[in-house]
C-alpha atoms as a PDB file:
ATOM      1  CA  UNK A   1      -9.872  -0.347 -32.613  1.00  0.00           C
ATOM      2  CA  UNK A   2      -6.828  -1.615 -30.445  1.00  0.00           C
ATOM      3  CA  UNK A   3      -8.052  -2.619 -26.586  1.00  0.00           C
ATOM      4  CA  UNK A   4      -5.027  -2.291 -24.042  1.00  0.00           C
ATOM      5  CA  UNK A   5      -4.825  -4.216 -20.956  1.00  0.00           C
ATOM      6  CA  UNK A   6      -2.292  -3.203 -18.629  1.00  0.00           C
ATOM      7  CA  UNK A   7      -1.831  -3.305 -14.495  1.00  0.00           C
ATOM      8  CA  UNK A   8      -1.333   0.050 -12.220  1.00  0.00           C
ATOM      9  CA  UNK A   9       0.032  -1.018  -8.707  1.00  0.00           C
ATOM     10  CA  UNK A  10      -2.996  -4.071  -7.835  1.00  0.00           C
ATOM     11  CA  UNK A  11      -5.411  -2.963 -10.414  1.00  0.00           C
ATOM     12  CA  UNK A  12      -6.118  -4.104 -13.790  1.00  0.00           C
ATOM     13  CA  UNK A  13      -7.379  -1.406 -16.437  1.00  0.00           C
ATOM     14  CA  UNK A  14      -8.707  -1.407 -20.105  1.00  0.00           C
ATOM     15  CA  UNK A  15      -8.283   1.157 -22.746  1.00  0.00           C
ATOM     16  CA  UNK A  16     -10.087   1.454 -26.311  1.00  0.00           C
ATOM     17  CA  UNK A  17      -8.788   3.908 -28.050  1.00  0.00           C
ATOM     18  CA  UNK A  18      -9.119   4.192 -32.117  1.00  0.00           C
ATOM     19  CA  UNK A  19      -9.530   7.325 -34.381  1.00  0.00           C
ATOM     20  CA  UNK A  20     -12.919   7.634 -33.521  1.00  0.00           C
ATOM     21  CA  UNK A  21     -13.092   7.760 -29.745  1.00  0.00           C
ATOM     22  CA  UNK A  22     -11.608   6.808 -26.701  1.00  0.00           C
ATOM     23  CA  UNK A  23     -13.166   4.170 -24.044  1.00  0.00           C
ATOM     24  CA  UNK A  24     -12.363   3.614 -20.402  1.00  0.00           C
ATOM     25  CA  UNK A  25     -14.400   1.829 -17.862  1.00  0.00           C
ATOM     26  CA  UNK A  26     -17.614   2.593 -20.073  1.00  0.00           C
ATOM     27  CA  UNK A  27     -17.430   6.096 -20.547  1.00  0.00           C
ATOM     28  CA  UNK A  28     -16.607   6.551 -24.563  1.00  0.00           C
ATOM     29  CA  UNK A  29     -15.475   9.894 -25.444  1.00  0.00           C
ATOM     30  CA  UNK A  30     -16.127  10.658 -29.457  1.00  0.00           C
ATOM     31  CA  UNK A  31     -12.479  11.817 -31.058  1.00  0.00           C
ATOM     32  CA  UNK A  32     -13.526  14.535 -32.372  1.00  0.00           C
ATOM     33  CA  UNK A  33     -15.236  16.102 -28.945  1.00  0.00           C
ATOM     34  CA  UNK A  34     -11.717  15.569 -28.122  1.00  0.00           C
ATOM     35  CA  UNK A  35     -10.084  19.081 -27.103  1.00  0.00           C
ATOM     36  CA  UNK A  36      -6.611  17.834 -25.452  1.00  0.00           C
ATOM     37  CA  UNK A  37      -5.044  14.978 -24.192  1.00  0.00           C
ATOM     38  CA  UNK A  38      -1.339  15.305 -21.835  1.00  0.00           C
ATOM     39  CA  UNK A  39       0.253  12.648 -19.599  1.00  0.00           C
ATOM     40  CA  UNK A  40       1.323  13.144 -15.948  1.00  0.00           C
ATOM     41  CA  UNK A  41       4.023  11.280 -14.478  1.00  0.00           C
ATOM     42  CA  UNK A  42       4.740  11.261 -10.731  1.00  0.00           C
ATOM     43  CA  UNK A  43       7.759  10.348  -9.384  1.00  0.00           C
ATOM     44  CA  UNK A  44       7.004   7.993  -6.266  1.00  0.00           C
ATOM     45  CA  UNK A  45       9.467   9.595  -3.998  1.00  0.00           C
ATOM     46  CA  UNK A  46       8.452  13.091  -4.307  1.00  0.00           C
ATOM     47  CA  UNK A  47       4.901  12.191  -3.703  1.00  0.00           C
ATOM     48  CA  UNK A  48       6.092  10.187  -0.510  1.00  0.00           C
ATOM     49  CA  UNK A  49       8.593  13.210   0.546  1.00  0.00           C
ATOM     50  CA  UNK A  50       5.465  15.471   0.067  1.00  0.00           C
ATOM     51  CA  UNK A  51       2.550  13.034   2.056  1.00  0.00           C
ATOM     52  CA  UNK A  52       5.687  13.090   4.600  1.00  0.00           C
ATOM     53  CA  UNK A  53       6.603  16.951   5.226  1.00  0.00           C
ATOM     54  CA  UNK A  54       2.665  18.021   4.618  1.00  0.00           C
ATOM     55  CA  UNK A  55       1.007  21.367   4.136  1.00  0.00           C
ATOM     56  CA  UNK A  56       1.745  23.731   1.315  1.00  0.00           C
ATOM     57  CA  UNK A  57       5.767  22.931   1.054  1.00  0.00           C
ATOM     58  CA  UNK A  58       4.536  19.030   0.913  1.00  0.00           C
ATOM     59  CA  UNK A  59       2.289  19.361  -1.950  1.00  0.00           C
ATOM     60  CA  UNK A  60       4.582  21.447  -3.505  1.00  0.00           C
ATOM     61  CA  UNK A  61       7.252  19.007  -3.710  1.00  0.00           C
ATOM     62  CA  UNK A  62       4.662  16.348  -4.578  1.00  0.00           C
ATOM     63  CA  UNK A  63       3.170  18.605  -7.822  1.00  0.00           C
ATOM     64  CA  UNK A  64       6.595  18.964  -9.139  1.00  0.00           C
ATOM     65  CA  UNK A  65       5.698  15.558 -10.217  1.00  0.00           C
ATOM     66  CA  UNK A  66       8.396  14.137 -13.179  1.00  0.00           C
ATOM     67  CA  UNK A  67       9.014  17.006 -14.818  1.00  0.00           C
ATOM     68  CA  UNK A  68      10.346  20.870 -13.273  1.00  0.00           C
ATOM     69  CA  UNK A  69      10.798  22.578 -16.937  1.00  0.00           C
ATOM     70  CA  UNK A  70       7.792  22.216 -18.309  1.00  0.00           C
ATOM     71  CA  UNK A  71       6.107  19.557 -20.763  1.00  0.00           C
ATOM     72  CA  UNK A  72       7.952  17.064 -23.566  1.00  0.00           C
ATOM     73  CA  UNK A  73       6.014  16.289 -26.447  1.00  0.00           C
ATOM     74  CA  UNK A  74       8.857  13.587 -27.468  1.00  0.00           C
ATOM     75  CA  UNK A  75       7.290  10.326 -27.036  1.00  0.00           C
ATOM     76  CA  UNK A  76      10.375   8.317 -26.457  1.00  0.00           C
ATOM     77  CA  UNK A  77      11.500   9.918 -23.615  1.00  0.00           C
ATOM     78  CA  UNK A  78       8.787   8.683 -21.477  1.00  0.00           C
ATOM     79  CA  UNK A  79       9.780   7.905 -17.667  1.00  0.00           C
ATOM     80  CA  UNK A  80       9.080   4.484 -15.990  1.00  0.00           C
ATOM     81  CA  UNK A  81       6.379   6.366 -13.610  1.00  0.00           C
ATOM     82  CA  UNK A  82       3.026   6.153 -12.754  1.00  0.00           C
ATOM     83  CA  UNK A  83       0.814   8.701 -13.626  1.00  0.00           C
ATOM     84  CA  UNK A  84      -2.338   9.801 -15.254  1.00  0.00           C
ATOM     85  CA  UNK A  85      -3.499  10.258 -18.831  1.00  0.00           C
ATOM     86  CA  UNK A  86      -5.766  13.747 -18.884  1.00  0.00           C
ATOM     87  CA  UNK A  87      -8.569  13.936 -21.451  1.00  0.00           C
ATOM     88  CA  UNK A  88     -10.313  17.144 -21.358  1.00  0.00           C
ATOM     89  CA  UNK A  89     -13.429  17.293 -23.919  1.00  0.00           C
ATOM     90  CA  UNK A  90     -16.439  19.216 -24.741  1.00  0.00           C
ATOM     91  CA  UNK A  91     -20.036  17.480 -25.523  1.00  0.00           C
ATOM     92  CA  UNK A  92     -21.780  21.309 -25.793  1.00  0.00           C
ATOM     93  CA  UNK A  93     -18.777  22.946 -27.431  1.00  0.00           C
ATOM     94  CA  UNK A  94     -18.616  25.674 -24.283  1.00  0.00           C
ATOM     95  CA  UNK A  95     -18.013  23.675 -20.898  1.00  0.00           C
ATOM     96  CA  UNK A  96     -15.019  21.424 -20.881  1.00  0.00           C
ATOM     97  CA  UNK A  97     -15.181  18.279 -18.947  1.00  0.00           C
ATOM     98  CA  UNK A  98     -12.208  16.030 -18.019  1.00  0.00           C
ATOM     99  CA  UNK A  99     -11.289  12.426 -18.262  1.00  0.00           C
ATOM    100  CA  UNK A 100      -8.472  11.277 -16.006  1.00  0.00           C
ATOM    101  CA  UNK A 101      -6.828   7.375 -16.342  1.00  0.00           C
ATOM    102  CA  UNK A 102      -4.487   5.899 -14.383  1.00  0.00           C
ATOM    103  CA  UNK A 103      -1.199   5.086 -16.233  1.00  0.00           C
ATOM    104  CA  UNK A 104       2.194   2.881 -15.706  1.00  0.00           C
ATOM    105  CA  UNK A 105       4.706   3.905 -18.467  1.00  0.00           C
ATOM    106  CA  UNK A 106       6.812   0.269 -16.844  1.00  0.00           C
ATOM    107  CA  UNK A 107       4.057  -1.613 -18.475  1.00  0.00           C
ATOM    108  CA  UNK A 108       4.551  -2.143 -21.606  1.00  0.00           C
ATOM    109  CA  UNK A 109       0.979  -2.773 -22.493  1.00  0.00           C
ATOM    110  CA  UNK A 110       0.392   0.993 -20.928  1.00  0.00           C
ATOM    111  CA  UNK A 111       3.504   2.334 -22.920  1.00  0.00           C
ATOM    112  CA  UNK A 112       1.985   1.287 -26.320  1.00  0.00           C
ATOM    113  CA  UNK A 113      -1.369   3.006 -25.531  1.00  0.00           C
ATOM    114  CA  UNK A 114       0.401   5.829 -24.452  1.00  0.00           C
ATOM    115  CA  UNK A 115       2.177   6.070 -27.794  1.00  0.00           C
ATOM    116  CA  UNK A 116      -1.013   5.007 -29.549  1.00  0.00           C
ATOM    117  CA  UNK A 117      -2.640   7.750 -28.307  1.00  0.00           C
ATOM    118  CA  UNK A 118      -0.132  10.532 -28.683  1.00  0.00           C
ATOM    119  CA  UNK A 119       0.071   9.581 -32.465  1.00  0.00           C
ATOM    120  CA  UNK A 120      -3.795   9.246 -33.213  1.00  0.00           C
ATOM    121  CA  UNK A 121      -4.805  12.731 -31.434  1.00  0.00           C
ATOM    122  CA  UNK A 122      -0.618  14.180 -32.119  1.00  0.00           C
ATOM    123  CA  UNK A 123      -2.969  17.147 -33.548  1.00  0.00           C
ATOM    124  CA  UNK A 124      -4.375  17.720 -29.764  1.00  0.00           C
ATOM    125  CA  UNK A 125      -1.522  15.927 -27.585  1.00  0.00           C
ATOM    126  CA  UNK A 126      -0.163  18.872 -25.370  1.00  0.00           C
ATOM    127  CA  UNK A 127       3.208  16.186 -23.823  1.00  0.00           C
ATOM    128  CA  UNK A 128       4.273  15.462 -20.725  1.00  0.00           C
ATOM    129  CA  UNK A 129       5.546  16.350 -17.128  1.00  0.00           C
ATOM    130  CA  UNK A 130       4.359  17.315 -14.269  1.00  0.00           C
ATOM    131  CA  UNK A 131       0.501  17.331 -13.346  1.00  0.00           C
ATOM    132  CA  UNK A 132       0.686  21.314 -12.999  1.00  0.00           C
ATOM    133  CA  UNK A 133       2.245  21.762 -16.293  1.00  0.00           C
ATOM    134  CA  UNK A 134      -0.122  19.529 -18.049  1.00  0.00           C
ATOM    135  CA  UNK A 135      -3.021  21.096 -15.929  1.00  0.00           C
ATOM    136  CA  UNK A 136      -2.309  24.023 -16.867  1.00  0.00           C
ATOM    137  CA  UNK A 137      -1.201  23.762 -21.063  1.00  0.00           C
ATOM    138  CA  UNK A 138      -4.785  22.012 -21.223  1.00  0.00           C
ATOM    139  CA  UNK A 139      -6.235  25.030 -19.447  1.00  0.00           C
ATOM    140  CA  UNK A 140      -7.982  23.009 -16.529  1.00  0.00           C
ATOM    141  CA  UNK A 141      -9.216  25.338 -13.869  1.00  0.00           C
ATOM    142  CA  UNK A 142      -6.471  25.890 -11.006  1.00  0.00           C
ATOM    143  CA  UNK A 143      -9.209  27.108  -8.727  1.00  0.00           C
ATOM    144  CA  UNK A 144     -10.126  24.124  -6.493  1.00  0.00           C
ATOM    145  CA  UNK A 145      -6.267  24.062  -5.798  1.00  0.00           C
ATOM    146  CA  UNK A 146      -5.588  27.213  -4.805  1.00  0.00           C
ATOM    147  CA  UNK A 147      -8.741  27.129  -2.427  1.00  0.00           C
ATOM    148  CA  UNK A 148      -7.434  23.657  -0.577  1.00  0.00           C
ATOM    149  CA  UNK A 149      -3.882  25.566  -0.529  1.00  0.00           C
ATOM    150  CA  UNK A 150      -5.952  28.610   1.181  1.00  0.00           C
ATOM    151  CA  UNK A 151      -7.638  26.294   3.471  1.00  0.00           C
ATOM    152  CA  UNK A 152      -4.306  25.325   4.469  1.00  0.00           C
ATOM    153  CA  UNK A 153      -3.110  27.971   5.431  1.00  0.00           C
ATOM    154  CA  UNK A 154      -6.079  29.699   7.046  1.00  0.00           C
ATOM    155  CA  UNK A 155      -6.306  26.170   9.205  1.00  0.00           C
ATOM    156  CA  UNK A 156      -2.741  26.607  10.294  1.00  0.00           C
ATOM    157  CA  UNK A 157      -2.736  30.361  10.969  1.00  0.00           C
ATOM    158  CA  UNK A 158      -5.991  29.473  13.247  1.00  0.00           C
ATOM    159  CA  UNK A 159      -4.581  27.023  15.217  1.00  0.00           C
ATOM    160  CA  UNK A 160      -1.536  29.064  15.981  1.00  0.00           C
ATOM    161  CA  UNK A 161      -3.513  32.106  17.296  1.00  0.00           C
ATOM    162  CA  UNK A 162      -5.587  29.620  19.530  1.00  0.00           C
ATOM    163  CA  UNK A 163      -2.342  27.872  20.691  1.00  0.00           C
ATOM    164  CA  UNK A 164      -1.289  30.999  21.769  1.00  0.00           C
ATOM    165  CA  UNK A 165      -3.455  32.836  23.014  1.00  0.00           C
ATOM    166  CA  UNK A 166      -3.893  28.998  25.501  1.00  0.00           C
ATOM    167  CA  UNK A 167      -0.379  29.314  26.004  1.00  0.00           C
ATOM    168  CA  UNK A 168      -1.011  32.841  27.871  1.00  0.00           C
ATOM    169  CA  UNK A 169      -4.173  31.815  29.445  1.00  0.00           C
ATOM    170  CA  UNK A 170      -2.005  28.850  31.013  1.00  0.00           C
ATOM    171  CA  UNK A 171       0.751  30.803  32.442  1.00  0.00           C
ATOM    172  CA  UNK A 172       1.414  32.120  35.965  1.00  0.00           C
ATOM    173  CA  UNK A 173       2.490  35.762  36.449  1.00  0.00           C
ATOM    174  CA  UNK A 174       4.387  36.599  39.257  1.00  0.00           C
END
C-alpha cells in the first residue's frame, strides 16, 4: 500500500491507494467494488471567466474544463491543473455511488498517485478532460445539472417579465 501526501491550494490531503482498495479521508472503497475511475482538470482561467460572465454561457465556459475533444487515456500528457479524481463504485451491485478527490497534477506527490492509480485500476480508468466528458464516459447522472441550468433560466425569464411589466406600470402616458 503506497500513502500519498500532497497539497491542493491551502489544504493538505492523503491518498491510500493499493490493489485492493482505495482510501481518502476514511472512507475505503474495496478495488474490486470499483466500477470507474477518470480525472478532471480545470483550467483556472476558464473557471474565473465563467464565475465572471455567470448564468448558463458562464458555466459553460467553466465545464469546458481542460479538455474540448473529449477524454485522454495517455498518462503522460497530464496538465499542471487542479482538478478532481472521480471514483464511481457500487457496494449493492445496482446503485452507483461516487467518490470525488481533490487533485493538483503540479504536485508531484499528486502526479504519482495519479499515475499510480491509472495503472492499478488501467482495466477501469476511463482518462481525462473535462468534468463533462469524464461525467459523462463514467455514466454519472446529468440530471441535477440540467435542473440548476433550468432554474437558471426560468429565474431569469421571471425577472424579466416582472421588470417589465414595472417598467409599464412606472410610465406616464400622455
Amino acid at each position: 500500500m503506497e500513502k500519498f501526501t500532497y497539497k491542493v491550494t491551502l489544504f493538505t490531503h492523503e491518498v491510500e491507494v493499493c490493489k485492493e482498495m482505495i482510501s481518502y479521508k476514511g472512507k475505503t472503497i474495496p478495488g474490486n467494488l470499483i466500477t470507474g475511475i477518470g480525472f478532471s482538470f480545470v483550467k483556472v482561467g476558464q473557471v474565473i471567466a465563467g464565475q465572471l460572465l455567470g448564468g448558463v454561457v458562464g458555466a459553460a465556459i467553466s465545464q469546458k474544463g481542460f479538455s474540448a475533444g473529449g477524454l485522454d487515456k495517455d498518462i503522460t500528457n497530464l496538465p499542471d491543473a487542479f482538478g478532481q479524481m472521480i471514483i464511481t463504485y457500487s457496494e449493492d451491485g445496482k446503485s452507483q455511488k461516487v467518490l470525488r478527490i481533490p487533485v493538483s497534477s503540479g504536485d508531484e506527490n499528486c502526479k504519482r498517485m495519479l499515475t499510480t492509480v491509472a495503472s492499478i485500476f488501467q482495466d477501469r480508468f476511463v482518462g481525462f478532460g473535462g468534468q463533462a466528458f469524464v461525467e459523462k464516459e463514467l455514466k454519472i447522472s446529468q440530471k441535477v445539472a440540467y435542473i440548476i441550468v433550468a432554474v437558471i433560466i426560468i429565474t431569469i425569464v421571471v425577472i424579466a417579465i416582472v421588470m417589465g411589466s414595472l417598467q409599464d406600470s412606472g410610465s406616464v402616458s400622455i
